[in-house]
PDB file of N, CA and C in Angstrom:
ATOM      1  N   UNK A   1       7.671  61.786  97.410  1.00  0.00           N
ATOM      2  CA  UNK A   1       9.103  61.923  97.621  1.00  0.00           C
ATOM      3  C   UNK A   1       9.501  63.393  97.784  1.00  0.00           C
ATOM      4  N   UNK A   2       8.921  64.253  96.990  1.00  0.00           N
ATOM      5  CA  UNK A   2       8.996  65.998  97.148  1.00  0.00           C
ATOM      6  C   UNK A   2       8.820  65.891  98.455  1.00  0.00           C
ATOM      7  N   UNK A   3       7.547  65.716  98.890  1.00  0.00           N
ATOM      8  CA  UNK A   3       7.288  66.200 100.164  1.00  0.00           C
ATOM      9  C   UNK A   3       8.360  65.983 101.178  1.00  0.00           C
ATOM     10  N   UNK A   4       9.163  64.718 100.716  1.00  0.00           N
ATOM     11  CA  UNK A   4      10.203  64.652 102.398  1.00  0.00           C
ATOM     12  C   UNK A   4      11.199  65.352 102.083  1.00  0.00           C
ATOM     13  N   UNK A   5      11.411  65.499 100.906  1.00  0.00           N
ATOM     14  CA  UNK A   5      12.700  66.364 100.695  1.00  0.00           C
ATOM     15  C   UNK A   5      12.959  67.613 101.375  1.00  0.00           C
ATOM     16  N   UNK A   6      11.016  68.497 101.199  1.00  0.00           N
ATOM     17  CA  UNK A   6      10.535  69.713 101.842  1.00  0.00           C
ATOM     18  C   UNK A   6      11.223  69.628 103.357  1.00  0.00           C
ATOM     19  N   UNK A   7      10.194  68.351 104.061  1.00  0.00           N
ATOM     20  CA  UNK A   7      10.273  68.001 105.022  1.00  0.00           C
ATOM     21  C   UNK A   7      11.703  68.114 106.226  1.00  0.00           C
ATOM     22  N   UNK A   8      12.460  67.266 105.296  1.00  0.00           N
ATOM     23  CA  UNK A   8      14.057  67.485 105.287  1.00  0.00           C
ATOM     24  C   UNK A   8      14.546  68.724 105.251  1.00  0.00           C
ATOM     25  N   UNK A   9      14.279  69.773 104.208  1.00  0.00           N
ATOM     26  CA  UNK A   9      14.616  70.766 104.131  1.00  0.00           C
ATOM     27  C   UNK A   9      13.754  71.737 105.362  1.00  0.00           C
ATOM     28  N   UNK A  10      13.312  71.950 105.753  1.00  0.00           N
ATOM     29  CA  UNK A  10      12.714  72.287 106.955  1.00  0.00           C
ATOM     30  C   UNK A  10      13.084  72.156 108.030  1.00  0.00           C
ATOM     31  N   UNK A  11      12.767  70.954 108.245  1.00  0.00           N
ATOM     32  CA  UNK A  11      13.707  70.478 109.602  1.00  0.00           C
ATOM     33  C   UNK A  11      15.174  71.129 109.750  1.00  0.00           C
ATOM     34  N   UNK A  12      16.013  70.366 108.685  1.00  0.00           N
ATOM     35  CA  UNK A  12      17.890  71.308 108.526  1.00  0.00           C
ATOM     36  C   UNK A  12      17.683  72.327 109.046  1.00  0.00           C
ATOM     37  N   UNK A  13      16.672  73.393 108.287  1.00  0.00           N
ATOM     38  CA  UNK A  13      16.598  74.990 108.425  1.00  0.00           C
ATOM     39  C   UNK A  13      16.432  75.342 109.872  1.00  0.00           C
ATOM     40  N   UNK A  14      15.523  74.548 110.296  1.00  0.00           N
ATOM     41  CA  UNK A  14      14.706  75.115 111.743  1.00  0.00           C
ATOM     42  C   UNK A  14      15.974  74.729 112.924  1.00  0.00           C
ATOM     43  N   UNK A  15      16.551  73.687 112.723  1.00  0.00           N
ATOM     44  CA  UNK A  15      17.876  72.625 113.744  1.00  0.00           C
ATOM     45  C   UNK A  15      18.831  74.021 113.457  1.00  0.00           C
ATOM     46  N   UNK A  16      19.260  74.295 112.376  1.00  0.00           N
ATOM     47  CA  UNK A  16      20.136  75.518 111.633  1.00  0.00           C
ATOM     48  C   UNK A  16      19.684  76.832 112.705  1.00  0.00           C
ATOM     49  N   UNK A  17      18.341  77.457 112.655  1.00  0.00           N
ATOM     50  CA  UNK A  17      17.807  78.548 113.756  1.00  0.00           C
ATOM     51  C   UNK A  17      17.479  78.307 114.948  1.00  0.00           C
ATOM     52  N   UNK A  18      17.619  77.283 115.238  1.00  0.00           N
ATOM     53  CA  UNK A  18      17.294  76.809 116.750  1.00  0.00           C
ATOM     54  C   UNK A  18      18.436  77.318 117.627  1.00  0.00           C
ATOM     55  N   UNK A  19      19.512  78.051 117.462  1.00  0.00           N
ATOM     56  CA  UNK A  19      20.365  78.349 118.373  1.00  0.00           C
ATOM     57  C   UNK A  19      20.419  79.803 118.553  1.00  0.00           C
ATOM     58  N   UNK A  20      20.321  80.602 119.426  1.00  0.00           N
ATOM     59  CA  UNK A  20      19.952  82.308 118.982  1.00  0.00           C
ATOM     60  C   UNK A  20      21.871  82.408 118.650  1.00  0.00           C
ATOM     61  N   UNK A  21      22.630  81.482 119.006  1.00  0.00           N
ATOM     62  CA  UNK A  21      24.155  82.122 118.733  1.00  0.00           C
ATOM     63  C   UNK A  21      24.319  82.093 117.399  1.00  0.00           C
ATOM     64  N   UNK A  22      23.363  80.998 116.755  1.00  0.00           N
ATOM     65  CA  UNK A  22      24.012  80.597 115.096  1.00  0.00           C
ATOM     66  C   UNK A  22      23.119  82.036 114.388  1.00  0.00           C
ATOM     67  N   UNK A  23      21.513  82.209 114.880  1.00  0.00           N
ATOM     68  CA  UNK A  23      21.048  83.138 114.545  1.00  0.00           C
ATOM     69  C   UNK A  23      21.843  84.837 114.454  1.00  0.00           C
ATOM     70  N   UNK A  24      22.498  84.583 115.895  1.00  0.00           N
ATOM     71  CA  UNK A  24      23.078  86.249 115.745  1.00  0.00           C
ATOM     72  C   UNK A  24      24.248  86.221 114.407  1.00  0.00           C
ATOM     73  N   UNK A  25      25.014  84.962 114.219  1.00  0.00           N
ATOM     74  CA  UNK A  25      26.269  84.521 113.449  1.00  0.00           C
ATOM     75  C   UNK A  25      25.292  85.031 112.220  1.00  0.00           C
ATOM     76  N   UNK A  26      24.297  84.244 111.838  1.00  0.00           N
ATOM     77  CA  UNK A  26      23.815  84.368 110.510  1.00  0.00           C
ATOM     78  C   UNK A  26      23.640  85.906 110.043  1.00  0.00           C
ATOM     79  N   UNK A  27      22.794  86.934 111.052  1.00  0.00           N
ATOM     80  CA  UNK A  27      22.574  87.794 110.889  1.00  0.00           C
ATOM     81  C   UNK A  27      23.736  88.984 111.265  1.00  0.00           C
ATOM     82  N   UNK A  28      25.043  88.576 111.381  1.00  0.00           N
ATOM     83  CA  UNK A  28      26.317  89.217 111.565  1.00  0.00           C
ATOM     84  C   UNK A  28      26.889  88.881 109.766  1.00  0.00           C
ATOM     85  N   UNK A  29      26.642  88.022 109.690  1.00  0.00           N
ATOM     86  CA  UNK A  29      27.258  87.249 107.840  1.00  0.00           C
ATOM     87  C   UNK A  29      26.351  87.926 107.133  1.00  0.00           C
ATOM     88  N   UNK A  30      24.969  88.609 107.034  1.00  0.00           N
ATOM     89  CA  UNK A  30      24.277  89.186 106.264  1.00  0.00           C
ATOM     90  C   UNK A  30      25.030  90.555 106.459  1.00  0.00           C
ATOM     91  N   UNK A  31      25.159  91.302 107.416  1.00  0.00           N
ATOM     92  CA  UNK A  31      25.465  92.489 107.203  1.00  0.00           C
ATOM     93  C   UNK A  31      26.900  92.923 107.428  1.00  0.00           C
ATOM     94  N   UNK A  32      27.286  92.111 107.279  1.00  0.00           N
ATOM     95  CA  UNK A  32      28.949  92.491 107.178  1.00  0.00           C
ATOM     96  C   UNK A  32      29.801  91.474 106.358  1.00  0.00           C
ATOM     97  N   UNK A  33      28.569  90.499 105.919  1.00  0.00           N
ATOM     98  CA  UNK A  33      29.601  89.486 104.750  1.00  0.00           C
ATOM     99  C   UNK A  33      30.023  90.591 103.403  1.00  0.00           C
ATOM    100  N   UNK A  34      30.295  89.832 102.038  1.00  0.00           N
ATOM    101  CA  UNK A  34      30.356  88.360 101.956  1.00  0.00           C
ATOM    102  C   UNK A  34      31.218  87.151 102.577  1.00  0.00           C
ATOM    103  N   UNK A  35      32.294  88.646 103.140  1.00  0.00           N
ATOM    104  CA  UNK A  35      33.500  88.042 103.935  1.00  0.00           C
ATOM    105  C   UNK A  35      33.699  88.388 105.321  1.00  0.00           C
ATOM    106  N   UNK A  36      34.205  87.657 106.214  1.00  0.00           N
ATOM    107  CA  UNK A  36      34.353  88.544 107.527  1.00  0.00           C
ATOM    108  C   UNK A  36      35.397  87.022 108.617  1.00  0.00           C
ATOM    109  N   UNK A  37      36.508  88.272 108.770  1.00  0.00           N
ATOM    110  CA  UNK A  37      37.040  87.034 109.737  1.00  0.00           C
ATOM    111  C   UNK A  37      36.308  86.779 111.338  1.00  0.00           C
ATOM    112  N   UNK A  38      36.644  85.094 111.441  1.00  0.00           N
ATOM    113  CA  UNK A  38      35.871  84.312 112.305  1.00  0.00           C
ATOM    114  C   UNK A  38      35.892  85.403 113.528  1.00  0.00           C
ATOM    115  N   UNK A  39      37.376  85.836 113.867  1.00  0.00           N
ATOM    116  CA  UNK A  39      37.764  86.529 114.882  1.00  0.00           C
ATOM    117  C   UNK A  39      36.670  87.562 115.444  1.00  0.00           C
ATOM    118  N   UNK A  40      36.497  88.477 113.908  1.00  0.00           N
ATOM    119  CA  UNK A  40      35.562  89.457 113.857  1.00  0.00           C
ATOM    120  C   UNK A  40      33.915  89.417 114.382  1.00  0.00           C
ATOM    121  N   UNK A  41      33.362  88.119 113.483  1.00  0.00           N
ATOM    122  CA  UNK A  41      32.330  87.507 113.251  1.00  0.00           C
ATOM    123  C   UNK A  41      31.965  87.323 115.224  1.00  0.00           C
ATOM    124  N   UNK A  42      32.980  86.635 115.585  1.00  0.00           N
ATOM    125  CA  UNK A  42      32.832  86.996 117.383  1.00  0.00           C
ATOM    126  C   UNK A  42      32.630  87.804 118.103  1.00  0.00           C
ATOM    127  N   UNK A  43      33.131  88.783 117.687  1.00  0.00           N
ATOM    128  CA  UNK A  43      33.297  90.049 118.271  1.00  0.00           C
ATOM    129  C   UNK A  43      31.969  90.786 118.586  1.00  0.00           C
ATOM    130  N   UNK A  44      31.438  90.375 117.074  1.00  0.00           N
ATOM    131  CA  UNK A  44      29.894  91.102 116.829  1.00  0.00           C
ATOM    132  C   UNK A  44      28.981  90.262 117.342  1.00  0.00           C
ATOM    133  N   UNK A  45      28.905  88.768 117.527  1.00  0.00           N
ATOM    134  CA  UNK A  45      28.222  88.371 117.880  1.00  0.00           C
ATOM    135  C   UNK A  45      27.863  88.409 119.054  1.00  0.00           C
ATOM    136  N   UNK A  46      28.899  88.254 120.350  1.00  0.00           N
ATOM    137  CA  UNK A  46      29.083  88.700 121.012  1.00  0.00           C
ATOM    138  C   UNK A  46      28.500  90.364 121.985  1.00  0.00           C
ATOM    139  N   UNK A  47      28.536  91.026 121.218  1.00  0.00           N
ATOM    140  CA  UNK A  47      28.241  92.490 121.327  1.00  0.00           C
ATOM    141  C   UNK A  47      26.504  92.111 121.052  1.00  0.00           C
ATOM    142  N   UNK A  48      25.798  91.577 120.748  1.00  0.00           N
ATOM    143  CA  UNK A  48      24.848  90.988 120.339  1.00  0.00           C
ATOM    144  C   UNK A  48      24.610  90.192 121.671  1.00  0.00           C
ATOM    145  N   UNK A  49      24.793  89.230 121.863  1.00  0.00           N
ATOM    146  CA  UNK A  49      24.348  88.634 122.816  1.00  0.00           C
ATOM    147  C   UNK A  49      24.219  89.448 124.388  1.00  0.00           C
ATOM    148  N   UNK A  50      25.276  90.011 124.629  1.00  0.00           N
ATOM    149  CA  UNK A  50      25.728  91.144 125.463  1.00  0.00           C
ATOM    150  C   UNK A  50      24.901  92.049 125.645  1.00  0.00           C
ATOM    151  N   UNK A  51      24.278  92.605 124.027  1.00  0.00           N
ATOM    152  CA  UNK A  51      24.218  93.732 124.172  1.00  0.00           C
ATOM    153  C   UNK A  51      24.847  95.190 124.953  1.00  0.00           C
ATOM    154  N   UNK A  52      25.857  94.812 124.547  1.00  0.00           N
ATOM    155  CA  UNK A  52      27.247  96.067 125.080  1.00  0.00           C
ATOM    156  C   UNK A  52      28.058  96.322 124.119  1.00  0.00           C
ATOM    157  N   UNK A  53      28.743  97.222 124.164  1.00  0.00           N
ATOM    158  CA  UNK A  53      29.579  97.376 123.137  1.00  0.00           C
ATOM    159  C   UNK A  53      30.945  96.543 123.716  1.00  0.00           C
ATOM    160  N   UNK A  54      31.543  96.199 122.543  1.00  0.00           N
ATOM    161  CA  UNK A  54      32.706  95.524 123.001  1.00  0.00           C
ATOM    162  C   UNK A  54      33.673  95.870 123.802  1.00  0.00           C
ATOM    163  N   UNK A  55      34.321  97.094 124.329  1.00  0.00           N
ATOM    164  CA  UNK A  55      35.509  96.895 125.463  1.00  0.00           C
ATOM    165  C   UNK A  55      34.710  96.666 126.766  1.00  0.00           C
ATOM    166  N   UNK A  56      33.147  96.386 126.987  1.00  0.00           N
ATOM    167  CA  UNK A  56      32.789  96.560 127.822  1.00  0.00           C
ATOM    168  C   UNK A  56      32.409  94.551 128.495  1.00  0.00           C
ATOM    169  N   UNK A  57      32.263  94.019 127.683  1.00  0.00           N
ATOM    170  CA  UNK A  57      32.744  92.750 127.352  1.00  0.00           C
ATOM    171  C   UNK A  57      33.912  91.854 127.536  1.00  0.00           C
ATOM    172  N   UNK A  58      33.288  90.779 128.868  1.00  0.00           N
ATOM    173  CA  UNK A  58      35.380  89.808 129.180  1.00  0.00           C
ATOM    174  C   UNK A  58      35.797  89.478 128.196  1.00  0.00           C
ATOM    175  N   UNK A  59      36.736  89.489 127.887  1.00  0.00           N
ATOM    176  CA  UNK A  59      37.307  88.734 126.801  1.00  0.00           C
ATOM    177  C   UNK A  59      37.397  87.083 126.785  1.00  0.00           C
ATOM    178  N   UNK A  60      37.034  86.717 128.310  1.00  0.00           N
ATOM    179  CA  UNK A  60      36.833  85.151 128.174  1.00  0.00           C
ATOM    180  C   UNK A  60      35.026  85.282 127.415  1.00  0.00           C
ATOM    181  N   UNK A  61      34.097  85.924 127.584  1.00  0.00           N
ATOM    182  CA  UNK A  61      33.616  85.955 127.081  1.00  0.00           C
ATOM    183  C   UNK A  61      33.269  85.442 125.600  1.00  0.00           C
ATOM    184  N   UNK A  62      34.253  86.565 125.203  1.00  0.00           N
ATOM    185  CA  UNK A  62      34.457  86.682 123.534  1.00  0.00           C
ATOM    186  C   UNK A  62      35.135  85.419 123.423  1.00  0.00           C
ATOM    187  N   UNK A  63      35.999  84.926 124.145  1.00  0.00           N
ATOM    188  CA  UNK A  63      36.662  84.124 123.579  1.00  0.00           C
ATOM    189  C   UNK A  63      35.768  82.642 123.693  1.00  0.00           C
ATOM    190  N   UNK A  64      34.875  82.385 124.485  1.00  0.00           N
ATOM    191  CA  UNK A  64      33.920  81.476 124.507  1.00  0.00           C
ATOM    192  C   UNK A  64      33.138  81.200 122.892  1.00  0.00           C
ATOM    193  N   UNK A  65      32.704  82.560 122.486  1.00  0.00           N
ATOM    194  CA  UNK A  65      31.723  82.755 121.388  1.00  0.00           C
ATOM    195  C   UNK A  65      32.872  82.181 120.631  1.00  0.00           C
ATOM    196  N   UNK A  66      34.114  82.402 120.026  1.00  0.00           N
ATOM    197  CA  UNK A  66      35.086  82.546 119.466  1.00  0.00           C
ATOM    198  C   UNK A  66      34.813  81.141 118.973  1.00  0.00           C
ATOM    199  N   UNK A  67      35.106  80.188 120.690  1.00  0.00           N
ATOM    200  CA  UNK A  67      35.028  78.560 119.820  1.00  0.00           C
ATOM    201  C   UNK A  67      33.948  78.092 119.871  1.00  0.00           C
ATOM    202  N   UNK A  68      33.237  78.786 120.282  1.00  0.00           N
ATOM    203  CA  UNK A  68      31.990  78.286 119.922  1.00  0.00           C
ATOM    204  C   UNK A  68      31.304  77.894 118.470  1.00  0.00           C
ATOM    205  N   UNK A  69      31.195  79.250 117.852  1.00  0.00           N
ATOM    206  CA  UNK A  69      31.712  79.469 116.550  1.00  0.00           C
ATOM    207  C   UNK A  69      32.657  78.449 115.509  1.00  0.00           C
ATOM    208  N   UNK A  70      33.685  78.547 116.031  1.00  0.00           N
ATOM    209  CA  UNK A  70      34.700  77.250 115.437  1.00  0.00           C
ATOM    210  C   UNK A  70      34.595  75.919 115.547  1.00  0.00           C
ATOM    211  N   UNK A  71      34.050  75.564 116.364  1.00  0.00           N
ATOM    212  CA  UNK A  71      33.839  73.993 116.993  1.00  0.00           C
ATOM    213  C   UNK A  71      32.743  73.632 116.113  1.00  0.00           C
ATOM    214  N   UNK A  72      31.353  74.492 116.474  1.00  0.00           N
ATOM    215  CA  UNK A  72      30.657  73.899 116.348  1.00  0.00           C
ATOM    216  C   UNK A  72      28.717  74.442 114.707  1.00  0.00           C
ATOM    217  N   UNK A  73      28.991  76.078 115.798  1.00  0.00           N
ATOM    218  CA  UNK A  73      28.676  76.704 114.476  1.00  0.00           C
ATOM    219  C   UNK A  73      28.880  77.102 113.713  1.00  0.00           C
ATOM    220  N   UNK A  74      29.987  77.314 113.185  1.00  0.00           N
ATOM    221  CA  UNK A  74      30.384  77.429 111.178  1.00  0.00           C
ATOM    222  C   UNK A  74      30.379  76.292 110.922  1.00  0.00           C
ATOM    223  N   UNK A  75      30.728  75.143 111.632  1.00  0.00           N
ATOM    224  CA  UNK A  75      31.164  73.399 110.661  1.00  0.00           C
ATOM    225  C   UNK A  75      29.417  73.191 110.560  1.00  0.00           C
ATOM    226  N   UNK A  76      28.173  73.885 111.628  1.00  0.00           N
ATOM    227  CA  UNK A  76      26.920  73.286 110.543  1.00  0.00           C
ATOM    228  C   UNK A  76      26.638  74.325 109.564  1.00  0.00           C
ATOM    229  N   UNK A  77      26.869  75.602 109.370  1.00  0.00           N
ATOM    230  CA  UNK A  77      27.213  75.938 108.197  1.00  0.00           C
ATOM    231  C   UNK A  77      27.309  76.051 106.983  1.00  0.00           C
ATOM    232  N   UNK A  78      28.763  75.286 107.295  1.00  0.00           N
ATOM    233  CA  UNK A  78      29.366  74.703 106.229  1.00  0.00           C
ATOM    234  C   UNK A  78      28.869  73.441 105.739  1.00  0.00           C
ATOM    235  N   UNK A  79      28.443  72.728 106.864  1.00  0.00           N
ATOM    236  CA  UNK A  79      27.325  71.127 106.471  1.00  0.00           C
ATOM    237  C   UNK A  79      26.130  71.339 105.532  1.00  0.00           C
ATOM    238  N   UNK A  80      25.442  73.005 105.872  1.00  0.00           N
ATOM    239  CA  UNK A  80      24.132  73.033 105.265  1.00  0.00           C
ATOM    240  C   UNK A  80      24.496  73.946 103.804  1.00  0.00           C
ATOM    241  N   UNK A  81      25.966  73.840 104.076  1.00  0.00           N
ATOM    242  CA  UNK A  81      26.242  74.450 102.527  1.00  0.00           C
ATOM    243  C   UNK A  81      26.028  76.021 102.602  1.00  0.00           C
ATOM    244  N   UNK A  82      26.224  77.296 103.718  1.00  0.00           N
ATOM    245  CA  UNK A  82      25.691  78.297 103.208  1.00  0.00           C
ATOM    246  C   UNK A  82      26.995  78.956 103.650  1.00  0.00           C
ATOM    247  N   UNK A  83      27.970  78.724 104.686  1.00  0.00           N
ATOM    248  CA  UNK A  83      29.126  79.336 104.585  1.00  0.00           C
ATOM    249  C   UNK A  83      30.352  78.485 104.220  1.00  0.00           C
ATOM    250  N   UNK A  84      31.474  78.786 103.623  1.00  0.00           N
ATOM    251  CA  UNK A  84      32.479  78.697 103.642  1.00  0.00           C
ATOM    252  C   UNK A  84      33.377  78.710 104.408  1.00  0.00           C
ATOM    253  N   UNK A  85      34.487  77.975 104.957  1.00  0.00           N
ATOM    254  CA  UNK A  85      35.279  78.480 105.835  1.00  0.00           C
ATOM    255  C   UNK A  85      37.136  78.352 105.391  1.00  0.00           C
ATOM    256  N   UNK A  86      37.514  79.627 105.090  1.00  0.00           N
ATOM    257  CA  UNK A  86      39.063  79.299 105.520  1.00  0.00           C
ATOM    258  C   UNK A  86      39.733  79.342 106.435  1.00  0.00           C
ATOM    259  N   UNK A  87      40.481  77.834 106.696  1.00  0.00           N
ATOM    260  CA  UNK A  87      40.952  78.096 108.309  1.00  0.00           C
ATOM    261  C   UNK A  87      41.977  78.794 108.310  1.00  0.00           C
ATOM    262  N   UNK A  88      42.817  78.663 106.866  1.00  0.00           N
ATOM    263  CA  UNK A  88      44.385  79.320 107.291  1.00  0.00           C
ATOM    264  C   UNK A  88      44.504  80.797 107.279  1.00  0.00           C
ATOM    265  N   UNK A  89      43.529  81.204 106.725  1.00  0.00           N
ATOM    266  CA  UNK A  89      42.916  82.639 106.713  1.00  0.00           C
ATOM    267  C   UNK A  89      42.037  82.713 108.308  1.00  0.00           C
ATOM    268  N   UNK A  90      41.651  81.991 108.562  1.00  0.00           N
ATOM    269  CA  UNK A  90      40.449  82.393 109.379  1.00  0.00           C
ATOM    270  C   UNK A  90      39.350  83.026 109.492  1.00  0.00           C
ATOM    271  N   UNK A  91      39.194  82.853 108.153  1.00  0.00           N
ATOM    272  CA  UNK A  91      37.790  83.555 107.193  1.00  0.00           C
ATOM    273  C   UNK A  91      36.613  83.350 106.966  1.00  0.00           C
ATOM    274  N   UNK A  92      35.406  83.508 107.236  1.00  0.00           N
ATOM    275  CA  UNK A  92      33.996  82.674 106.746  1.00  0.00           C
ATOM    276  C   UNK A  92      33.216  83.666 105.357  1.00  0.00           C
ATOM    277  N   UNK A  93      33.287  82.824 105.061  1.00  0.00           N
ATOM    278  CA  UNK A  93      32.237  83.374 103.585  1.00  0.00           C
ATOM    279  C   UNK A  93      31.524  83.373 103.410  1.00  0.00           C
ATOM    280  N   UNK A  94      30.050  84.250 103.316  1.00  0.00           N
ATOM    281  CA  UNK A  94      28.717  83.610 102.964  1.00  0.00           C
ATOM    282  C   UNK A  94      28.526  82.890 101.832  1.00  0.00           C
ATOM    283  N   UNK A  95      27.671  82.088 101.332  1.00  0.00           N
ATOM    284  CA  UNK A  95      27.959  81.674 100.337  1.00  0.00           C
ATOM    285  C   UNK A  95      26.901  81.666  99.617  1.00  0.00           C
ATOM    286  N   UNK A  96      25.286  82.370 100.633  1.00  0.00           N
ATOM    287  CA  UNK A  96      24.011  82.466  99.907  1.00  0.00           C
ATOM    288  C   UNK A  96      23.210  81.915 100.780  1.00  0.00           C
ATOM    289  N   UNK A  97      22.250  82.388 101.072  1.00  0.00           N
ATOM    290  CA  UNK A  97      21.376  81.679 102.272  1.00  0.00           C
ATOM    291  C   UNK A  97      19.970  80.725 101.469  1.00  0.00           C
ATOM    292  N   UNK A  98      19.707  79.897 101.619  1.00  0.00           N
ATOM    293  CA  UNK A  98      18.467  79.210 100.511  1.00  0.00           C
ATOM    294  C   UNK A  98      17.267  79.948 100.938  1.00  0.00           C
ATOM    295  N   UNK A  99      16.738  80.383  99.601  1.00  0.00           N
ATOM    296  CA  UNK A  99      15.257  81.263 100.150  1.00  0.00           C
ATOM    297  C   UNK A  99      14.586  81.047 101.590  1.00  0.00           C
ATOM    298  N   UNK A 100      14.228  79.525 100.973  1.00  0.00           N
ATOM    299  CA  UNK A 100      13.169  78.896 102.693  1.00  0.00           C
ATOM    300  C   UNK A 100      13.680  79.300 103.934  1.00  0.00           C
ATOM    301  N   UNK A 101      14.823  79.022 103.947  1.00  0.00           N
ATOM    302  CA  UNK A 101      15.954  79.698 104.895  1.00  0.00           C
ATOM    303  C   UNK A 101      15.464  81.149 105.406  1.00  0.00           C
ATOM    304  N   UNK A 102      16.015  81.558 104.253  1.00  0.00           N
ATOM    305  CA  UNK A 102      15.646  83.117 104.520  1.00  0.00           C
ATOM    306  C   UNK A 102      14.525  83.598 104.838  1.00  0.00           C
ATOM    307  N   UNK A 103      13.063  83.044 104.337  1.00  0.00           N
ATOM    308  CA  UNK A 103      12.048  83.783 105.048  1.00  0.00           C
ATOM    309  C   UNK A 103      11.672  83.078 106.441  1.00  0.00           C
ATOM    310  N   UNK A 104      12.145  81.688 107.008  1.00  0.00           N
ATOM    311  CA  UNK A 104      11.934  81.210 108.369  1.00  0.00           C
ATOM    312  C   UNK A 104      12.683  82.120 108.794  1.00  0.00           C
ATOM    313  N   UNK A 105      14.189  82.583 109.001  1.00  0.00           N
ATOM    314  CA  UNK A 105      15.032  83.339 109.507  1.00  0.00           C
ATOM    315  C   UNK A 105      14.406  84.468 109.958  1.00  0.00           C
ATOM    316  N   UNK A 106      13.553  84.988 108.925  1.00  0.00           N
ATOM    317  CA  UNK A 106      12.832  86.132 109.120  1.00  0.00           C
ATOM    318  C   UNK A 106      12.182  86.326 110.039  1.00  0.00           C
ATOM    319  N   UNK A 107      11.157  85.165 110.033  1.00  0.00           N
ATOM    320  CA  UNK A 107      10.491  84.917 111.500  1.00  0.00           C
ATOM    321  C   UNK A 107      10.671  85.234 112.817  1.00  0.00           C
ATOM    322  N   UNK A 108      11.958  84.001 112.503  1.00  0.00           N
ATOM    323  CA  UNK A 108      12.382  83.611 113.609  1.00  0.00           C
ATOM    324  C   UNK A 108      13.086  85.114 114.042  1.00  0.00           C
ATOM    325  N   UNK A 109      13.698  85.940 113.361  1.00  0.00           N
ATOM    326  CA  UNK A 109      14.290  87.163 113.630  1.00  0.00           C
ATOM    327  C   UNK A 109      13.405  88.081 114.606  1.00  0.00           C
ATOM    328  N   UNK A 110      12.631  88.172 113.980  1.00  0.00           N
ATOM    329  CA  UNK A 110      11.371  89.152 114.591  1.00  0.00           C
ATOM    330  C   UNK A 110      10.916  88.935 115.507  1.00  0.00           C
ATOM    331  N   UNK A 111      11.031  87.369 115.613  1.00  0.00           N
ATOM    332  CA  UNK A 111      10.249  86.988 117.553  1.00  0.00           C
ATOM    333  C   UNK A 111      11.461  87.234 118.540  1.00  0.00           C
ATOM    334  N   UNK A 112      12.887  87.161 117.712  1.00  0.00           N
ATOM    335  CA  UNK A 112      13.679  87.433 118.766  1.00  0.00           C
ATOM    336  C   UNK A 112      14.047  89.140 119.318  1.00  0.00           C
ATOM    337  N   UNK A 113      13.247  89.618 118.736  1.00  0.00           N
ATOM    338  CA  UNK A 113      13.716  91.435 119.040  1.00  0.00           C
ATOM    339  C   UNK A 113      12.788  91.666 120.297  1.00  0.00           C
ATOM    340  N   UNK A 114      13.067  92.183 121.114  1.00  0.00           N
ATOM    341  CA  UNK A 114      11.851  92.559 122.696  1.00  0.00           C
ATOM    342  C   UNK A 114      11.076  93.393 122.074  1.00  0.00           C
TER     343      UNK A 114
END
């Protein structure tokens, strides 16, 4: 029964890093959490994907990441329990990343740098 739990927990994690947008999100919430509005959280991610600095960036752009973000990556997130979200604030919170998490992330981090 451990083992599927692992199993389970693995899988979540890997479905969780399988997107390089949720990846850049995650690694935007490490270095600028514990708090950071969603707005913000775009901005950088964005600049990330881009690789540009932001005025150099459409703003339909940004604003793509924006709901992207809102729709779909903070609510898994918030499903896998590691951010928080206030909407009336428009705030995301880290809330702690689960070890296993954190050293796949790692990985997965490192294969994504050229």
């Amino acid at each position: 029964m451990k083992v599927k739990q692992i199993e389970r927990s693995v899988d979540t994690h890997l479905r969780l890093l399988s997107n390089r947008r949720r990846r850049y999100a995650l690694a935007c919430l490490q270095e600028y959490g514990p708090s950071i509005a969603l707005a913000d959280l775009a901005d950088e991610v964005a600049v990330r994907e881009h690789d540009a600095p932001l005025p150099a960036i459409d703003e339909r752009a940004v604003l793509d990441v924006y709901m992207s973000l809102y729709h779909s990556h903070v609510p898994k997130f918030v499903d896998a329990g590691i951010v928080e979200y206030d909407q009336e604030r428009d705030l995301v919170r880290i809330e702690g990343v689960p070890p296993l998490l954190e050293r796949l992330f790692g990985v997965v981090e490192q294969d994504d740098r050229p």
